[in-house]
Protein backbone atom coordinates (compact mmCIF):
# COMPACT_ATOMS: atom_id res chain seq x y z
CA UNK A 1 0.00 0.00 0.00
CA UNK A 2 1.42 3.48 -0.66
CA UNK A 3 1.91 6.34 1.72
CA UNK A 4 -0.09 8.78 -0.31
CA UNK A 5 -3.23 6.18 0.38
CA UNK A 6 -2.71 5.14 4.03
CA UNK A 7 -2.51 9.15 4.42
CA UNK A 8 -5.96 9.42 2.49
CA UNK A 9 -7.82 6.60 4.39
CA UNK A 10 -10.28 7.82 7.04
CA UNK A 11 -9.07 6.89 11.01
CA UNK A 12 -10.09 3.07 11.37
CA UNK A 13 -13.17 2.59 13.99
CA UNK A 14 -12.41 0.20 16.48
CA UNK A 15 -14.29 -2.65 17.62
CA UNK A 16 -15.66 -1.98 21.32
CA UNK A 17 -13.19 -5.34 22.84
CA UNK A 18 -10.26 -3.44 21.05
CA UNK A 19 -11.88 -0.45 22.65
CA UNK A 20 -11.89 -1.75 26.52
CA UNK A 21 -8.28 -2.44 26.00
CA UNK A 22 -6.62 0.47 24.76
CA UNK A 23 -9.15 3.32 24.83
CA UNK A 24 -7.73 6.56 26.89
CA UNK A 25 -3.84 4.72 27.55
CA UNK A 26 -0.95 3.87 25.19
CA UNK A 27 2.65 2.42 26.93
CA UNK A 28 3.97 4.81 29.72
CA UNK A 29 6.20 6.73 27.64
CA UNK A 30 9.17 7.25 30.40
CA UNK A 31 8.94 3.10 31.21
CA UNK A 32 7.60 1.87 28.14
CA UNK A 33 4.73 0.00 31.09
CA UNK A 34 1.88 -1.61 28.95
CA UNK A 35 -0.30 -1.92 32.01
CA UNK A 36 -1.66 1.71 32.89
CA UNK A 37 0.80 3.03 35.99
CA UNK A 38 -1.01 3.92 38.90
CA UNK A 39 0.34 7.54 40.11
CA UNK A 40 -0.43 7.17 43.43
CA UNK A 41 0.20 10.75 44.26
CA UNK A 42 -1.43 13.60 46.19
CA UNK A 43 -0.16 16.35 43.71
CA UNK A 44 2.13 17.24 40.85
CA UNK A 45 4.81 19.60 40.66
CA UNK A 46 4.28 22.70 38.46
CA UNK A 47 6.35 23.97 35.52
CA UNK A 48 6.64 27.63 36.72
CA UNK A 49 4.21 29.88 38.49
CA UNK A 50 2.62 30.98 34.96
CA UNK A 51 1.54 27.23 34.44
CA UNK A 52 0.38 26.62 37.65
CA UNK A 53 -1.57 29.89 37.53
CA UNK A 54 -3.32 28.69 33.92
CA UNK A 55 -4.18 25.49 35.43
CA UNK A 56 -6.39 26.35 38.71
CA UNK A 57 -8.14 29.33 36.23
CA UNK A 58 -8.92 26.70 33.70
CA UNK A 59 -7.05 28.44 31.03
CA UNK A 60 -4.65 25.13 30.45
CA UNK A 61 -5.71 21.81 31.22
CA UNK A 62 -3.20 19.64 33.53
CA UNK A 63 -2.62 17.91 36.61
CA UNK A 64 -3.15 19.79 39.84
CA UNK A 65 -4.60 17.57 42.77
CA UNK A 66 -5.82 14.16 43.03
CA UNK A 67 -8.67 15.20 44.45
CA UNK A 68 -9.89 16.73 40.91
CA UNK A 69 -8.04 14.72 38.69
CA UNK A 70 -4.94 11.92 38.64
CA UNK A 71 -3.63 10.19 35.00
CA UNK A 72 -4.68 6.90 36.30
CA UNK A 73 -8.22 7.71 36.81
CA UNK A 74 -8.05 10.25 33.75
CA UNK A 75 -7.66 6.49 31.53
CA UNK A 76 -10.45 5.25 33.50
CA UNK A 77 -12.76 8.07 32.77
CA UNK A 78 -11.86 8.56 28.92
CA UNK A 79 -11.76 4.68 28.75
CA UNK A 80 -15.79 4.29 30.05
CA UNK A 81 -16.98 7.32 28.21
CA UNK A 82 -15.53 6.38 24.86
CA UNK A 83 -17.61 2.42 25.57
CA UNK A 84 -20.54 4.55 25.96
CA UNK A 85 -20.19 7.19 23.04
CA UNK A 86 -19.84 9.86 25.44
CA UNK A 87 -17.51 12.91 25.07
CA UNK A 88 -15.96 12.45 28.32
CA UNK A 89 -16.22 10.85 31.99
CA UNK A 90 -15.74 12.05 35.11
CA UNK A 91 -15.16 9.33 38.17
CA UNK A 92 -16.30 9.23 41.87
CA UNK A 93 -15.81 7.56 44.48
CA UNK A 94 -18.94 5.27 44.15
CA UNK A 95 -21.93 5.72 42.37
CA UNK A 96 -24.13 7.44 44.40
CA UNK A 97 -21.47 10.20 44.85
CA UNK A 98 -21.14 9.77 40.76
CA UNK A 99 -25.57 10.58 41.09
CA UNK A 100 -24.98 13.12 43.66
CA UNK A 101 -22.72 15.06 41.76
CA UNK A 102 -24.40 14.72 38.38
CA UNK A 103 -27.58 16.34 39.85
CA UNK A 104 -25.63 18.41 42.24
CA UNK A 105 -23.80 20.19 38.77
CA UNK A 106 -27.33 20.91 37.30
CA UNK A 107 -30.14 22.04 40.13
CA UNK A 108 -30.28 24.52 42.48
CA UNK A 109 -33.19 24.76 45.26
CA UNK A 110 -36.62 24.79 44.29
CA UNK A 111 -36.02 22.68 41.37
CA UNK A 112 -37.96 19.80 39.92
CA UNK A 113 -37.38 16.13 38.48
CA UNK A 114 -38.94 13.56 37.27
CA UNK A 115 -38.08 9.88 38.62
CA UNK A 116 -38.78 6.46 37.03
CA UNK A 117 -40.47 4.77 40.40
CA UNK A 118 -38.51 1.42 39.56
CA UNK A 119 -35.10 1.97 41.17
CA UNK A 120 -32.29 1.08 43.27
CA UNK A 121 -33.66 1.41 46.48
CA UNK A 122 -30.32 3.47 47.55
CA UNK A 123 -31.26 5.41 44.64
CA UNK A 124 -34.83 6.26 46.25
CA UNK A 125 -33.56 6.89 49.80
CA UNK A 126 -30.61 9.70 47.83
CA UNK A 127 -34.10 11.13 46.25
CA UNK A 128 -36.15 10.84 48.97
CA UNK A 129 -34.15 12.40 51.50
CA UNK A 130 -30.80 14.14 49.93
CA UNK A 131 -33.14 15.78 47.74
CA UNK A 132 -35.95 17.27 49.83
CA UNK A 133 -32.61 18.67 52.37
CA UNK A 134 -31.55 20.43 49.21
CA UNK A 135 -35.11 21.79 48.48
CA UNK A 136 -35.82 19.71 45.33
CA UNK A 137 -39.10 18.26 44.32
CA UNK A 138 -39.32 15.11 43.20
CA UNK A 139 -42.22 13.22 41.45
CA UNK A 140 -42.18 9.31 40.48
CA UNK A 141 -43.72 7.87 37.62
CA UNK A 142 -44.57 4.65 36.16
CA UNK A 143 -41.41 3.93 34.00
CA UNK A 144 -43.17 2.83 31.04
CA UNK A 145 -45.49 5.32 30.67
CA UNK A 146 -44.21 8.14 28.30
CA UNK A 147 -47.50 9.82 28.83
CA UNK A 148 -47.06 10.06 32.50
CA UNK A 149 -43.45 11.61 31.98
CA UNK A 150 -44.77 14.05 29.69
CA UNK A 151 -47.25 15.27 32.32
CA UNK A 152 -45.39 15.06 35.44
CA UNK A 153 -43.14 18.02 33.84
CA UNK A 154 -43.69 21.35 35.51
CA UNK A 155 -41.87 24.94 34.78
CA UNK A 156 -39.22 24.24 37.33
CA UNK A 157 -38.63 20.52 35.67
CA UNK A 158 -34.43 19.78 35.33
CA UNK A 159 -33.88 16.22 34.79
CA UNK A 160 -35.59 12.47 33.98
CA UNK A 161 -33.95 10.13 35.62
CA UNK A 162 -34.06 6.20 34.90
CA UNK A 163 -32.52 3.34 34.75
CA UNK A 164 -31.69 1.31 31.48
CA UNK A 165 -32.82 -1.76 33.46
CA UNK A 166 -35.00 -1.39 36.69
CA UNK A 167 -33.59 -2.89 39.88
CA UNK A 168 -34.66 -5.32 41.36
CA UNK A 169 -38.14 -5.56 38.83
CA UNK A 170 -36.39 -5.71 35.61
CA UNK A 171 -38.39 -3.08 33.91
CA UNK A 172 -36.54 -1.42 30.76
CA UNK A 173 -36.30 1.76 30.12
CA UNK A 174 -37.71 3.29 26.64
CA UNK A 175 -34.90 5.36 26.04
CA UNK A 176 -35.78 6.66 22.77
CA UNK A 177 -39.45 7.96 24.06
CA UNK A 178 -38.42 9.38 26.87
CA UNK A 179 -35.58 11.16 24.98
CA UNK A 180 -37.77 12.75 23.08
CA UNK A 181 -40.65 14.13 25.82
CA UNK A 182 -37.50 15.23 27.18
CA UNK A 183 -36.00 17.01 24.31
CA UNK A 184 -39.63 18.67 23.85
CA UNK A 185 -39.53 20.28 27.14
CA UNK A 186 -35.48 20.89 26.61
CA UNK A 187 -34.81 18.98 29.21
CA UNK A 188 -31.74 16.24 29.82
CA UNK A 189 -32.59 12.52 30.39
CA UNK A 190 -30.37 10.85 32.24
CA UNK A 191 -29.57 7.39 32.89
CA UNK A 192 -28.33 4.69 35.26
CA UNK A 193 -26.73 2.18 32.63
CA UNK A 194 -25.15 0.31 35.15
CA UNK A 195 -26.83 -3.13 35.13
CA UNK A 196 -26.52 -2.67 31.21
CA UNK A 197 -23.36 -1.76 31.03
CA UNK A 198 -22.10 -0.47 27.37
CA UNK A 199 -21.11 -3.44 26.03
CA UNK A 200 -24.80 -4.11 26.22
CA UNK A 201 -26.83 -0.69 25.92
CA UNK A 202 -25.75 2.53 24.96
CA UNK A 203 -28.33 4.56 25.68
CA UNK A 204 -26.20 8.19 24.20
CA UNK A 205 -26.63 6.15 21.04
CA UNK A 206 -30.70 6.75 21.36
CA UNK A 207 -31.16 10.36 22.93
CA UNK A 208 -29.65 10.09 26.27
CA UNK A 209 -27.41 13.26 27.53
CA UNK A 210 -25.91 11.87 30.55
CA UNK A 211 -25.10 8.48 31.45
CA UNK A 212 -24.32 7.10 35.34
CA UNK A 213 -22.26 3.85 36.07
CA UNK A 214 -21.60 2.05 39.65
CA UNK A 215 -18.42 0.99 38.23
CA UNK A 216 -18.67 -1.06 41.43
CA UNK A 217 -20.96 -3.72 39.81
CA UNK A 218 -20.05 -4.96 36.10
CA UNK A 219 -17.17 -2.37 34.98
CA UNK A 220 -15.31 -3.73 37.65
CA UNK A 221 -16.81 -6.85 37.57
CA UNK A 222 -14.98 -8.94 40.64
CA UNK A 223 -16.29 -7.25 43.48
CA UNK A 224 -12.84 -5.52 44.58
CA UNK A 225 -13.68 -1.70 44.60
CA UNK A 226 -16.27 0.73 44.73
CA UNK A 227 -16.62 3.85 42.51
CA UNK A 228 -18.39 5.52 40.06
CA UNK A 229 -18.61 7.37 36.63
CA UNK A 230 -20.52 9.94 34.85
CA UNK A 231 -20.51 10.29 31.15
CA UNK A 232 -22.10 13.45 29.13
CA UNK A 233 -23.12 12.94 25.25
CA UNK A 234 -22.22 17.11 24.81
CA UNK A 235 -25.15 17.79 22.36
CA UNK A 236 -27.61 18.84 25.12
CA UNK A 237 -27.83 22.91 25.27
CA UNK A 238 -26.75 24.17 28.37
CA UNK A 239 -27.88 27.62 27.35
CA UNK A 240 -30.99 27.20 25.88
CA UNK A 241 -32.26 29.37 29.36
CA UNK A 242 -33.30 26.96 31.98
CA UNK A 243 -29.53 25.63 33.06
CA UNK A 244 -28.38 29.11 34.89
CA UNK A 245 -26.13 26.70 36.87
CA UNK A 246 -24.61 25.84 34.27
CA UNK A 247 -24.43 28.47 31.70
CA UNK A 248 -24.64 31.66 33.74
CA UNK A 249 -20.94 33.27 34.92
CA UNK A 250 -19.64 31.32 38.19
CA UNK A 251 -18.54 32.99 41.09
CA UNK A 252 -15.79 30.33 42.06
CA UNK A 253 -14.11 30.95 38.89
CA UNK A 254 -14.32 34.62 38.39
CA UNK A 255 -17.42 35.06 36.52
CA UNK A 256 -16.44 32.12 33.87
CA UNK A 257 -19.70 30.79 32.20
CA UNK A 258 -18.90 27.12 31.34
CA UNK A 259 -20.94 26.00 28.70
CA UNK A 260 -20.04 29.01 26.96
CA UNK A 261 -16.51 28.61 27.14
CA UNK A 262 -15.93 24.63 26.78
CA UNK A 263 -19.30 24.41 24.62
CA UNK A 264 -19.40 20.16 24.48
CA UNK A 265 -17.55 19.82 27.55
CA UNK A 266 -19.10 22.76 29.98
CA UNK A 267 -21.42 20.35 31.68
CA UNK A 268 -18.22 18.06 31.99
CA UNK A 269 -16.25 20.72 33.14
CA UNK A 270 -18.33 22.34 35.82
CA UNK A 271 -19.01 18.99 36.82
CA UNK A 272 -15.10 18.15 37.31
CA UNK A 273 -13.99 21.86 38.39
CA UNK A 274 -16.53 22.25 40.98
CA UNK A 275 -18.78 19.16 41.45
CA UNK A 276 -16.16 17.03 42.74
CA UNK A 277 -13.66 19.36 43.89
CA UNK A 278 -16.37 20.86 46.40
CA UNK A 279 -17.89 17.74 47.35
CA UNK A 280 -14.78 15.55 47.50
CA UNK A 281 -15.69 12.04 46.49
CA UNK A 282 -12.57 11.49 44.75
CA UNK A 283 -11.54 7.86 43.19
CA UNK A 284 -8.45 6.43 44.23
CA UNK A 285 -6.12 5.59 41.23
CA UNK A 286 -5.90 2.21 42.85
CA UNK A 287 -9.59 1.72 42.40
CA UNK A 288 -9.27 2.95 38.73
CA UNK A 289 -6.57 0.70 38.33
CA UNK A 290 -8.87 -2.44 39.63
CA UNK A 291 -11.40 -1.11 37.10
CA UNK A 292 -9.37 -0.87 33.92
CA UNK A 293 -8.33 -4.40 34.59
CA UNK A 294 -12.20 -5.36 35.12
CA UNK A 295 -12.86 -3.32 31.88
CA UNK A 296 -10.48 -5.22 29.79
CA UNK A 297 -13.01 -8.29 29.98
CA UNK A 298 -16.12 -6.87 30.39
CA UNK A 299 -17.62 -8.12 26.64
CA UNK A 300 -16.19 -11.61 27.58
CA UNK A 301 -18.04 -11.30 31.05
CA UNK A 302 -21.21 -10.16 29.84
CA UNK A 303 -21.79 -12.63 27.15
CA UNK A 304 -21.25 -15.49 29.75
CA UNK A 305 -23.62 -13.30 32.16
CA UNK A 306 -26.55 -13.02 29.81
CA UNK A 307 -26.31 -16.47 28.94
CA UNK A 308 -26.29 -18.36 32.24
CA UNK A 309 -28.78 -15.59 33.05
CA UNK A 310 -31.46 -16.91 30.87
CA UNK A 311 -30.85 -20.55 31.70
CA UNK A 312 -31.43 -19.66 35.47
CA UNK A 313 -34.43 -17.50 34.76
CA UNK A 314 -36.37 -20.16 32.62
CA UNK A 315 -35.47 -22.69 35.31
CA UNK A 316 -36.79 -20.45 38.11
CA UNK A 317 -40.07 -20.06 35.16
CA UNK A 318 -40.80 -23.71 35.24
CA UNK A 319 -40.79 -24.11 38.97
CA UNK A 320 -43.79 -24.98 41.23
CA UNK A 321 -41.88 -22.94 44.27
CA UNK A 322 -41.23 -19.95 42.22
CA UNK A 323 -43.63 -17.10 40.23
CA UNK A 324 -43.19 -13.50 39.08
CA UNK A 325 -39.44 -14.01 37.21
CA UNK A 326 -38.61 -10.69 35.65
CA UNK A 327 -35.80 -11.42 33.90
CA UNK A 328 -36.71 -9.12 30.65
CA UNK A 329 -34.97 -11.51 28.16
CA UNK A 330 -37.49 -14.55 29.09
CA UNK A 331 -39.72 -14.70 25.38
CA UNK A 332 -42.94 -13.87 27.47
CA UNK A 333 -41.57 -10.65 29.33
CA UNK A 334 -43.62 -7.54 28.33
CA UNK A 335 -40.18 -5.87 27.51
CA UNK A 336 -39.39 -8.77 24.96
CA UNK A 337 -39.52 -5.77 22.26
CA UNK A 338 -37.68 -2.90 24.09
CA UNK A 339 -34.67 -6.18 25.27
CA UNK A 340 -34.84 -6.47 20.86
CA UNK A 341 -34.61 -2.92 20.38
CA UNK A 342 -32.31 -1.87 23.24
CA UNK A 343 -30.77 -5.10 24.44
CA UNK A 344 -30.48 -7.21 21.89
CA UNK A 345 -27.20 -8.67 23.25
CA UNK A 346 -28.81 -9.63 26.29
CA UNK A 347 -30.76 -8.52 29.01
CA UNK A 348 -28.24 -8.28 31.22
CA UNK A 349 -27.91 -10.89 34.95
CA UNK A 350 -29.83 -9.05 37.63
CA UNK A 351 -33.19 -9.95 38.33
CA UNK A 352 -35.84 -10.97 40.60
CA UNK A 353 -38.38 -13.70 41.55
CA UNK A 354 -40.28 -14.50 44.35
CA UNK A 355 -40.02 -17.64 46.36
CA UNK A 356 -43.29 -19.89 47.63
CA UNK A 357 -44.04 -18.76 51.60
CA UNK A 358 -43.68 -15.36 51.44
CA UNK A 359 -41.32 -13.45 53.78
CA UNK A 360 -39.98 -16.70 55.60
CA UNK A 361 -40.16 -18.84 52.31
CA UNK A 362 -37.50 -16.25 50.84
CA UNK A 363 -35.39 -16.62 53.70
CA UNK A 364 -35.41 -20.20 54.24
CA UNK A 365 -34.36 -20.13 50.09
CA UNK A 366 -31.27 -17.95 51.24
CA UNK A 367 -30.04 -20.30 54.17
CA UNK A 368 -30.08 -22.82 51.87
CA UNK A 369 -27.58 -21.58 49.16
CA UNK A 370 -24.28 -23.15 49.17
CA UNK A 371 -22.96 -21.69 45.40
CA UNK A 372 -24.78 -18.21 45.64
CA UNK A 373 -23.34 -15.84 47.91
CA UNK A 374 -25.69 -13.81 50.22
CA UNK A 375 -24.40 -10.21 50.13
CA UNK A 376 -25.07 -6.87 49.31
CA UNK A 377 -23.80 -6.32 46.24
CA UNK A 378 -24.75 -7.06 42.36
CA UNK A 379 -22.45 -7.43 39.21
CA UNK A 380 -19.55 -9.64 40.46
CA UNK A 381 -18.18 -12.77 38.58
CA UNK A 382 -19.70 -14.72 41.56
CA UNK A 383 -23.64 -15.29 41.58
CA UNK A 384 -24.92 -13.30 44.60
CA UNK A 385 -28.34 -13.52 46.35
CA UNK A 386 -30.09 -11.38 48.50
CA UNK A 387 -33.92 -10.61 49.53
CA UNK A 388 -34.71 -6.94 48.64
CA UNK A 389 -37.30 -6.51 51.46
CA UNK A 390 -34.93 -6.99 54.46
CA UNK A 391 -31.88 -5.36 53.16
CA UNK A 392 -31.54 -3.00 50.13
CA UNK A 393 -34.59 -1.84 50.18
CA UNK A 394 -35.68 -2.06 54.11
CA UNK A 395 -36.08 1.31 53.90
CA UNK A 396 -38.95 1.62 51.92
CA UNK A 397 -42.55 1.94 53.06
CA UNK A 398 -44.94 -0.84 51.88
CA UNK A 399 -46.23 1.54 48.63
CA UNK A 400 -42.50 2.22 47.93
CA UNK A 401 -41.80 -1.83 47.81
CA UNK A 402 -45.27 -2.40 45.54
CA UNK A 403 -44.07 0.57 43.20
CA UNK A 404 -40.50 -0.81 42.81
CA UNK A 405 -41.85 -4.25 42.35
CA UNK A 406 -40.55 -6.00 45.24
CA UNK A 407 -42.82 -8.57 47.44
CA UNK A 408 -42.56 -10.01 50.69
CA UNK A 409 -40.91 -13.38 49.09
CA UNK A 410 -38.98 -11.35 46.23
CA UNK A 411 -35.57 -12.48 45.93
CA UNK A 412 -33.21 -10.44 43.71
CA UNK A 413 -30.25 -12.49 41.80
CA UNK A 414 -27.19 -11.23 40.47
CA UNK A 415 -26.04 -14.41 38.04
CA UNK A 416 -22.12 -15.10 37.65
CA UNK A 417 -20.04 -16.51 35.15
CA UNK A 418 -19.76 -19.68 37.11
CA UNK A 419 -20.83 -23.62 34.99
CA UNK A 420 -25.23 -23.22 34.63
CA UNK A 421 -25.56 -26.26 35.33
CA UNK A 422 -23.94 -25.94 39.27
CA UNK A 423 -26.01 -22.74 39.71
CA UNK A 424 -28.97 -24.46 39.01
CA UNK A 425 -28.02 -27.09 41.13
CA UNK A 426 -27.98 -25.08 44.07
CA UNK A 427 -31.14 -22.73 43.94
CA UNK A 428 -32.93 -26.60 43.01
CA UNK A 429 -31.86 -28.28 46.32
CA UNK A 430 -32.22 -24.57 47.95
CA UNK A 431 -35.59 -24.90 46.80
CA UNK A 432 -36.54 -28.39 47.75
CA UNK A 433 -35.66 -27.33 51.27
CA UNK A 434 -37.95 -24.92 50.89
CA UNK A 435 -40.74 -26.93 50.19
């Protein structure tokens, strides 16, 4: 091939498991390293007053503290947020800080959003109660009801919020509808993708503006770390009026109107530069380094996931001990067409069911387990178990539990990458004990 047609050839797209490898890194130029370093420094030294100067005004773009940025996490960040289509990322320290902030960098008291009711139930306490202390109303709507989106939005309306698949019921999100009664009222939607992930979903690809990971669950993938990321699309208009936080001068940096200034990245930006330096909830390059490592597999993960997924769910359908599987990839779900549309990779591994005899039925289930780990936790390479009513989502009041589909017997599962046939095994003799 000759120079003159390399030269003319557009960049080559890569495919997304080149992409988890090598996205935001190439070899440490001063070692020649091929694994990412991790810099596990408080600050950096500065070139010369005049640099240092450019850097905290946001004139130049470097290294300052580890609390707002470090080159290990940087490749984390740019890493998730090219997966999801994004323009950039910025990490947390978990994923509710990762929410916190992403709201935090957009409202202001006596603002308004609109909630999918089918959530994490740490997602609903954070709304619940964070919220109403910051003097921000809050209404919940059925999640697959466009209609009910459309009219829940008031003058003082920010955000929708939902999640690309609901936890612990399994709904899925309509991303492209509720994109667009978004975009009518010029508002951002903005989505939890975690359970997802973007090897399976990306919902920038079909009108979302801002995307939220627990890169605790799947990105990292072996239940090591905890953090979080939030990604930003850079289309949405900052300044169309309604976003003063956002678009109007900021005191903290001299009057500097962000979206204005760094157009794609001024959400990104005010969301780095004062978001997470005011609030703190730094990641540790150590727990970016866990998660680039958990990244570099995450296609291979999820396609063993979604597979042993489905295998456990249409066991769990055929049982006489077991009803109400929402695992949105079974043929009969009533998201069979969004999973095609949206998912069509799988439906990703998390999902509930609920176990003959109630309350102490699902409990007797859990004692049972020998494979399945009880625990807290969703998204590792180990299959976890857990009942929703006693732990995550104790919290809730009764209506709270019925609107996020969770029963006294519901049991939520987070499938592994483990042999079917043993995790089948287990939940079967679980179950027999049961009975």
């Amino acid at each position: 091939m000759s120079t003159e047609r390399r030269l003319s050839e557009e960049p080559r797209e890569f495919g997304f498991d080149t992409r988890q490898l090598h996205a935001g890194q190439r070899p440490d130029p001063n070692t020649g390293a091929r694994a990412v370093p991790i810099f596990q420094t408080t600050s950096y030294v500065f070139e010369d007053p005049e640099s240092a100067g450019a850097y905290f005004n946001l004139q130049e773009y470097g290294n300052t503290y580890s609390r707002i940025m470090n080159p290990t996490v940087a490749v984390f960040e740019e890493r998730v947020g090219n997966l999801e289509g994004a323009a950039g990322g910025v990490a947390f320290a978990s994923g509710i800080a990762a929410q916190t902030a992403a709201l935090f960098t957009l409202l202001e008291p006596g603002d308004h959003v609109v909630s999918s009711a089918a959530l994490y139930g740490g997602t609903v306490n954070q709304f619940k109660h964070l919220l109403r202390k910051l003097n921000v109303e809050l209404t919940w709507v059925d999640p697959d009801d466009p209609a009910a989106w459309r009219e829940a939005v008031r003058p003082n309306t920010k955000a929708f919020f939902g999640e690309t698949i609901g936890n612990p019921a399994g709904n899925v999100l309509d991303i492209e509808a509720l994109a667009t009664v978004a975009h009518d009222h010029e508002l951002p939607l903005i989505v939890d993708n975690t359970f997802a992930t973007p090897y399976l979903c990306r919902p920038i690809e079909w009108g979302a503006d801002i995307v939220i990971h627990s890169a605790t669950k799947f990105l990292g993938g072996h239940g090591t770390s905890i953090g979080g990321v939030v990604c930003e699309a850079g289309t949405f208009n900052w300044s169309n009026g309604r976003f003063p936080v956002v678009a109007s001068p900021s005191p903290a940096y001299h009057g500097l109107q962000f979206h204005e200034t760094f157009g794609m990245y001024g959400y990104l930006m005010k969301l780095r530069a004062e978001s997470l330096r005011d609030l703190g909830a730094a990641l540790s390059p150590f727990n970016a380094f866990l998660f680039l490592q958990g990244i570099e597999t995450l296609s291979l993960r999820m396609e063993r996931h979604v597979v042993n997924a489905l295998a456990v769910a249409e066991f769990l359908e055929s049982h006489e001990l077991t009803s109400n599987v929402t695992y949105p990839g079974l043929p009969r779900s009533r998201y069979a067409p969004l999973v095609e549309k949206y998912l069509p990779l799988g439906a990703g591994a998390v999902f509930s069911f609920d176990c003959a005899g109630g309350r102490e039925g699902g409990q007797d289930l859990i004692r049972n387990v020998s494979l399945w780990s009880h625990l807290a936790n969703v998204g590792d390479a180990k299959s976890l178990i857990i009942h929703p009513a006693s732990t995550t989502h104790r919290q809730l009041s009764d209506a709270e539990l019925a609107a996020a589909g969770v029963g006294p017997g519901t049991i939520r599962l987070s499938v592994g990458t483990e042999s079917v046939d043993d995790l089948i095994w287990d939940l079967d003799q679980a179950l027999d004990r049961v009975r």
